[in-house]
Protein backbone atom coordinates (compact mmCIF):
# COMPACT_ATOMS: atom_id res chain seq x y z
CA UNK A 1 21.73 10.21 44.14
CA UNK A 2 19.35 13.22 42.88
CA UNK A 3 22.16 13.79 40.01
CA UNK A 4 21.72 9.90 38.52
CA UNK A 5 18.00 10.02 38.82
CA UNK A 6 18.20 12.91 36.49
CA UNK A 7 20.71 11.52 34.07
CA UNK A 8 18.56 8.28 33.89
CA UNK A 9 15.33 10.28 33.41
CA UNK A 10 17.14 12.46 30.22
CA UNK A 11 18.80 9.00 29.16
CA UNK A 12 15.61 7.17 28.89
CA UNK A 13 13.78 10.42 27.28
CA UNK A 14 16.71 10.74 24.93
CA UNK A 15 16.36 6.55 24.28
CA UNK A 16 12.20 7.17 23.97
CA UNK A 17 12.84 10.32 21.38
CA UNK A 18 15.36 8.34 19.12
CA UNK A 19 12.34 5.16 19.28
CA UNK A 20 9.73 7.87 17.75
CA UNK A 21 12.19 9.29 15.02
CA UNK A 22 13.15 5.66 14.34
CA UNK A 23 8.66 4.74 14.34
CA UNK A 24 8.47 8.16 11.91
CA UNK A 25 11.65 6.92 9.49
CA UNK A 26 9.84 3.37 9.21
CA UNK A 27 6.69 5.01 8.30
CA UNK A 28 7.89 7.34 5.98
CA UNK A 29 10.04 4.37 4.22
CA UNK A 30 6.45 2.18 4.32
CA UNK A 31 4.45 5.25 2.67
CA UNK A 32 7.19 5.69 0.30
CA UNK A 33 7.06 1.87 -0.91
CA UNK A 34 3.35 2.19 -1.39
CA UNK A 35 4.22 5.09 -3.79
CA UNK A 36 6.71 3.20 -5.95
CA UNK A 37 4.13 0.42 -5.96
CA UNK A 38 2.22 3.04 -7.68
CA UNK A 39 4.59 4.20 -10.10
CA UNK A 40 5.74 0.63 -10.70
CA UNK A 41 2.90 -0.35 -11.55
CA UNK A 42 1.29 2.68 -13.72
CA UNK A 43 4.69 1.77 -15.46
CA UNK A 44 5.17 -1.62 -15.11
CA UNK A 45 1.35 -3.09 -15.36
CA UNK A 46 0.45 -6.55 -14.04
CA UNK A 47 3.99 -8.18 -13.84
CA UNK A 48 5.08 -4.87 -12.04
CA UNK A 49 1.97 -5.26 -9.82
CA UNK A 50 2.39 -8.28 -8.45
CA UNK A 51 6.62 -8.33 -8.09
CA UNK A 52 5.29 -6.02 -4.78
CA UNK A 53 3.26 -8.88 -3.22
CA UNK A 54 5.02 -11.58 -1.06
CA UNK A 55 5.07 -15.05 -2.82
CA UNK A 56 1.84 -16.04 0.02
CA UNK A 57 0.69 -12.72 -0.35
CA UNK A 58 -2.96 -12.56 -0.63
CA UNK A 59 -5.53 -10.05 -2.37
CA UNK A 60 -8.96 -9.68 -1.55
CA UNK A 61 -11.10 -7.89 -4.37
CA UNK A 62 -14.42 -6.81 -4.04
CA UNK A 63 -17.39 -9.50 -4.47
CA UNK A 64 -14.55 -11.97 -5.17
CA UNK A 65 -12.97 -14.71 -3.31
CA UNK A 66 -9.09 -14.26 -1.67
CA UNK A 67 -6.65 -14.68 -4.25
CA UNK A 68 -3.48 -16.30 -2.54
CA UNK A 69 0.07 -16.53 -3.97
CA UNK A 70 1.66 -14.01 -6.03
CA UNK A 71 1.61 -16.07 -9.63
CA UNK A 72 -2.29 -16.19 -8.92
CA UNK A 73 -2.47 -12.45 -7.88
CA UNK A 74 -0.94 -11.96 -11.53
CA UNK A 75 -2.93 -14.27 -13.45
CA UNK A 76 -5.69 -12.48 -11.56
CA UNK A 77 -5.06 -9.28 -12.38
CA UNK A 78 -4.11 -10.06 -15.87
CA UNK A 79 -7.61 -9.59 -17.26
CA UNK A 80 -8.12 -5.83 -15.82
CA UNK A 81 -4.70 -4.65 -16.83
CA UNK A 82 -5.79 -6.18 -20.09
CA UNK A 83 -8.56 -4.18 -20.47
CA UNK A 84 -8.43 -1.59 -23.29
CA UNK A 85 -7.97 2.03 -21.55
CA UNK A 86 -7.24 0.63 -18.16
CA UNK A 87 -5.31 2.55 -15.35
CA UNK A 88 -5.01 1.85 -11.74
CA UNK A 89 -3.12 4.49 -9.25
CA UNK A 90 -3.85 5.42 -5.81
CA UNK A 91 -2.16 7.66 -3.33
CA UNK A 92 -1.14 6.53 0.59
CA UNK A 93 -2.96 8.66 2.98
CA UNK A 94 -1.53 6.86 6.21
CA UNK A 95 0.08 3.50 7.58
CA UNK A 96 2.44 2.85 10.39
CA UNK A 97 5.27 0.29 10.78
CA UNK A 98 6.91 -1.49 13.72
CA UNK A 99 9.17 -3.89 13.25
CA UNK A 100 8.27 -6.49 10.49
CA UNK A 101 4.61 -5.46 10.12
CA UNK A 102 2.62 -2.47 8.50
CA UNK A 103 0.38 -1.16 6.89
CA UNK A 104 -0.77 1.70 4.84
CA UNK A 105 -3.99 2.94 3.80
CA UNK A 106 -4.95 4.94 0.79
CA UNK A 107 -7.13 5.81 -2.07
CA UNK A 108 -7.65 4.76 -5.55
CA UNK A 109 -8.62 5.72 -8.79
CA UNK A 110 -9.30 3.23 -11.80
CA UNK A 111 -10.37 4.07 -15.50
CA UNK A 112 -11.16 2.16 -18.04
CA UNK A 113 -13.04 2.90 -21.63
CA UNK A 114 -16.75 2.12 -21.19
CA UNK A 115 -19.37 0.61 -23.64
CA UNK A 116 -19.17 4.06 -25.45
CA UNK A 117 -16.03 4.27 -25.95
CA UNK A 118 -15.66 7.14 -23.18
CA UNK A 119 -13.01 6.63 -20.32
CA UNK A 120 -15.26 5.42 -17.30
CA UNK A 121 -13.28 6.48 -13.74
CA UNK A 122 -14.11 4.70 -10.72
CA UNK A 123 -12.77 5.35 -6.88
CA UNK A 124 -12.25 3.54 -4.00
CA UNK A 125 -9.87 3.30 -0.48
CA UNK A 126 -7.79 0.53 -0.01
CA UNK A 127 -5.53 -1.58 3.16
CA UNK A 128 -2.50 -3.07 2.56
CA UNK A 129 -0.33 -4.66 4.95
CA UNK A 130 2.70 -5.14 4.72
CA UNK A 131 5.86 -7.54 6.30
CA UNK A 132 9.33 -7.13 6.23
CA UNK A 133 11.03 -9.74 4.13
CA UNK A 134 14.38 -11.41 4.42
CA UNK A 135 16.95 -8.28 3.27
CA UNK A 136 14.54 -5.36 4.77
CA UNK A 137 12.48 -5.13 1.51
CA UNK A 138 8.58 -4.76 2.02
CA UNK A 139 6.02 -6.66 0.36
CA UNK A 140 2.35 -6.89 0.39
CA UNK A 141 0.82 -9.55 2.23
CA UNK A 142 -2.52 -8.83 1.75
CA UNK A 143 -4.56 -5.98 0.35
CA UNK A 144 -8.45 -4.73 0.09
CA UNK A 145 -9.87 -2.36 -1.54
CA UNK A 146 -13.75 -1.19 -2.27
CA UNK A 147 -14.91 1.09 -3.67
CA UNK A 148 -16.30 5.01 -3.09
CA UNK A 149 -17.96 8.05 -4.39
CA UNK A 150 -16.16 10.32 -6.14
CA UNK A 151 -14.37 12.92 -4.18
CA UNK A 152 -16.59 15.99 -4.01
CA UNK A 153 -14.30 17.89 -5.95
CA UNK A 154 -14.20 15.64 -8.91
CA UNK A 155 -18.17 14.63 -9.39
CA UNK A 156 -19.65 15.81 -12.25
């Protein structure tokens, strides 16, 4: 009796170790998205941008009402990748994922070219959360973002 205790202890501590490896994979695969939304997008610009949102997806910028639905999250966004000298790209800091939900969380740096003609660099954290869709691919579903101070190393 002592001997299947044991073997059920080690079986369910065996089952518990292979759930965390399986939580860290699913992060790791979540923080990893967020980073080729990056690059997609510093490629890509606003068509890029928005091919990572889900088609109900919503976006929430600052002083601005939610932008719903991923043809209005372009058409949103059109005018600031329009803008001449502008760059968005931000970095994933954390998120977690567990089963069709997560999220990851991040900062961001924007520049544009300012009144005189000088690139003007702004910063900011950001949310995004994420859902599995149909065929395991993540998209956004919605995503914040504010902004911050420049890091201290990086103020002038």
């Amino acid at each position: 009796m002592r001997n299947r205790i044991v073997v059920a202890l080690l079986m369910l501590s065996a089952a518990g170790a292979g759930y965390l490896v399986g939580a860290r994979d699913e992060r790791q695969t979540l923080l990893q998205t967020d980073r080729n939304f990056d690059a997609a997008t510093a490629k890509g610009g606003v068509p890029a941008w928005a091919s990572f949102f889900s088609g109900d997806g919503v976006m929430m910028p600052a002083g601005g009402d939610p932008v719903i639905g991923r043809d209005k999250i372009e058409k949103a966004m059109s005018g600031a990748f329009s803008t001449p000298g502008f760059s968005l790209r931000w970095e994933p800091v954390d998120g977690a994922a567990s089963g069709s939900l997560g999220y990851t969380r991040g900062t961001y740096q924007s520049t544009r070219i300012g009144t005189e003609g000088k690139p003007v660099t702004s910063y900011g954290k950001y949310v995004t959360i994420w859902r599995r869709e149909r065929g395991g691919e993540w998209k956004a579903i919605v995503d914040i973002g504010n902004a911050s101070p420049a890091p201290q190393n990086q103020q002038r």
